[in-house]
Protein backbone atom coordinates (compact mmCIF):
# COMPACT_ATOMS: atom_id res chain seq x y z
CA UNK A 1 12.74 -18.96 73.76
CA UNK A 2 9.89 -16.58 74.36
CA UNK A 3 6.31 -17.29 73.53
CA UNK A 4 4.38 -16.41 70.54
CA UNK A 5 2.18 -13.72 70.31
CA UNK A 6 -1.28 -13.24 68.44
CA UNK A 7 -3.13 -10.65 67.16
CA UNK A 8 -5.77 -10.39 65.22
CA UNK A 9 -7.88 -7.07 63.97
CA UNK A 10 -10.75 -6.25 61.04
CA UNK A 11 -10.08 -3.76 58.26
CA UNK A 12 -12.33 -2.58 55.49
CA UNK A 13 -9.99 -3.29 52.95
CA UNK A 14 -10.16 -5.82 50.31
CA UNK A 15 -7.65 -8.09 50.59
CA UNK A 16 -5.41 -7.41 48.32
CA UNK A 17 -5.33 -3.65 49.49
CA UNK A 18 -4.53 -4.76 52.77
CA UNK A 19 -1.56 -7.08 51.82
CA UNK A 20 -0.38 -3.67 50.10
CA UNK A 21 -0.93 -1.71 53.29
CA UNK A 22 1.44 -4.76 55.19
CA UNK A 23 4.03 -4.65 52.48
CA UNK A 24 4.02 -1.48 53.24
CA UNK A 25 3.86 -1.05 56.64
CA UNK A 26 6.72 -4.03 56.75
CA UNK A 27 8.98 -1.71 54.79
CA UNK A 28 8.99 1.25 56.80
CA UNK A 29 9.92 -0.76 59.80
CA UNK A 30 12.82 -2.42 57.30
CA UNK A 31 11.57 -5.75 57.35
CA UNK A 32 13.09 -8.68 54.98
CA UNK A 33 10.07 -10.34 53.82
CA UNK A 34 11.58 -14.29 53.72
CA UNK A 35 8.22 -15.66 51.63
CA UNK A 36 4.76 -14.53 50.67
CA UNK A 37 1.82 -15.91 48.76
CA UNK A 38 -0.77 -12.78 47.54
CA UNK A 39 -3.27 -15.82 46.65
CA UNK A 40 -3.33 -17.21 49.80
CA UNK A 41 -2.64 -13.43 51.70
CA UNK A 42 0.31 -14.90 53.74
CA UNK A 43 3.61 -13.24 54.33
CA UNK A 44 6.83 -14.41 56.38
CA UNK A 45 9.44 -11.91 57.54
CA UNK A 46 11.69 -11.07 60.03
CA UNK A 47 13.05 -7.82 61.90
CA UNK A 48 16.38 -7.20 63.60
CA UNK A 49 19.51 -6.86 61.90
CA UNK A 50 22.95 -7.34 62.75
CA UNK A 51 25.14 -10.04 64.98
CA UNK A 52 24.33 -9.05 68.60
CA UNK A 53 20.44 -8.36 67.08
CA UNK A 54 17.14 -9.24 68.76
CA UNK A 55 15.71 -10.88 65.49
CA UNK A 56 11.97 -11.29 65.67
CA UNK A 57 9.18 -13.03 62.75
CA UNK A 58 6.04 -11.80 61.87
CA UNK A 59 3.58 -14.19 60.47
CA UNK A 60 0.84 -12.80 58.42
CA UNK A 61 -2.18 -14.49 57.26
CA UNK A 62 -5.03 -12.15 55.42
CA UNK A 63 -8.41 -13.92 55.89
CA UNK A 64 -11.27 -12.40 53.36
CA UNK A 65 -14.43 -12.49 55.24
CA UNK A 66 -18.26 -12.45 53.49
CA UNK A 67 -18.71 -9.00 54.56
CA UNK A 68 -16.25 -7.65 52.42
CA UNK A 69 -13.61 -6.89 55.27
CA UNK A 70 -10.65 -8.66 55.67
CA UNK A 71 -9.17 -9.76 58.99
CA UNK A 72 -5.57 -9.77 59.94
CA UNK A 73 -3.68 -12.21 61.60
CA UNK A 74 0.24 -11.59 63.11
CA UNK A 75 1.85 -14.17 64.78
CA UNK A 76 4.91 -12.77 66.53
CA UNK A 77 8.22 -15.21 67.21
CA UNK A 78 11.70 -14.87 68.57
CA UNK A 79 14.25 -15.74 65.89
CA UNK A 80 17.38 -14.65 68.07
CA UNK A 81 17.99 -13.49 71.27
CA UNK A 82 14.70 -13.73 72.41
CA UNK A 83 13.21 -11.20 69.80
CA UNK A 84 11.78 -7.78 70.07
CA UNK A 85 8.26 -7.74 71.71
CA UNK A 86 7.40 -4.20 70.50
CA UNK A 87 8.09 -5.26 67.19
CA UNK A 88 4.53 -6.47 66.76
CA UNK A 89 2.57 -3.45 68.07
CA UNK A 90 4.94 -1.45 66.38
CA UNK A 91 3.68 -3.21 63.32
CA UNK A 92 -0.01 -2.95 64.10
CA UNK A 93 0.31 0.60 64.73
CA UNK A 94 1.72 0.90 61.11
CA UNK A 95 -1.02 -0.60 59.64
CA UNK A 96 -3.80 1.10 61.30
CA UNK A 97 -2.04 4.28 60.22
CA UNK A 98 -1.69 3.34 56.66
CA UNK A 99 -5.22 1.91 57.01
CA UNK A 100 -6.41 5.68 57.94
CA UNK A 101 -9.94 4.85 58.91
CA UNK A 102 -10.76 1.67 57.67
CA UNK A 103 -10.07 -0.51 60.68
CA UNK A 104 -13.28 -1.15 62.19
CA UNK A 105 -12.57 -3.93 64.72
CA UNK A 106 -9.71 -4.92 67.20
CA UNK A 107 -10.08 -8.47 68.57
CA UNK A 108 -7.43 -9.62 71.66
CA UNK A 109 -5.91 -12.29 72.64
């Protein structure tokens, strides 16, 4: 099975916004959200549909921080057949075009 991958980035969002914006951003790449918790700004789904699928998971965890941004956390897994790789940039590049402007940091892993 393949490694996870992390990324993490900054919006200017509250967080409740930004869970919108991942919602969002989750639908348009026809996600099945499996669980989420608005409180605690986590979400759970996976991407890949099919029998002979590369089925990926995206782990979300929206962490409010005192400056009134909110940083995002994805953690990327293989489900089946080793998963999709591009299935978490594909994601992030969602959300910073929902977003528009209101990313204002990108921290790597």
């Amino acid at each position: 099975m393949a490694a996870e991958k992390r990324a993490r980035r900054i919006y200017s969002l509250a967080p409740t916004q930004l869970f919108g914006v991942c919602v969002t951003a989750l639908g348009q790449l026809k996600a099945t959200i499996d669980r989420h918790d608005v409180e605690r700004g986590a979400i759970v789904a996976t991407l890949g549909a099919g029998p002979l699928a590369a089925v990926s998971e995206l782990s979300l965890a929206l962490l409010p921080r005192d400056d009134g941004q909110t940083e995002l956390v994805v953690t990327w897994r293989a489900r089946r057949r080793a998963g999709d790789r591009r299935v978490l940039s594909a994601f992030l590049d969602s959300v910073d075009a929902l977003a528009g402007q209101e990313r204002t940091g990108i921290i790597r892993e």
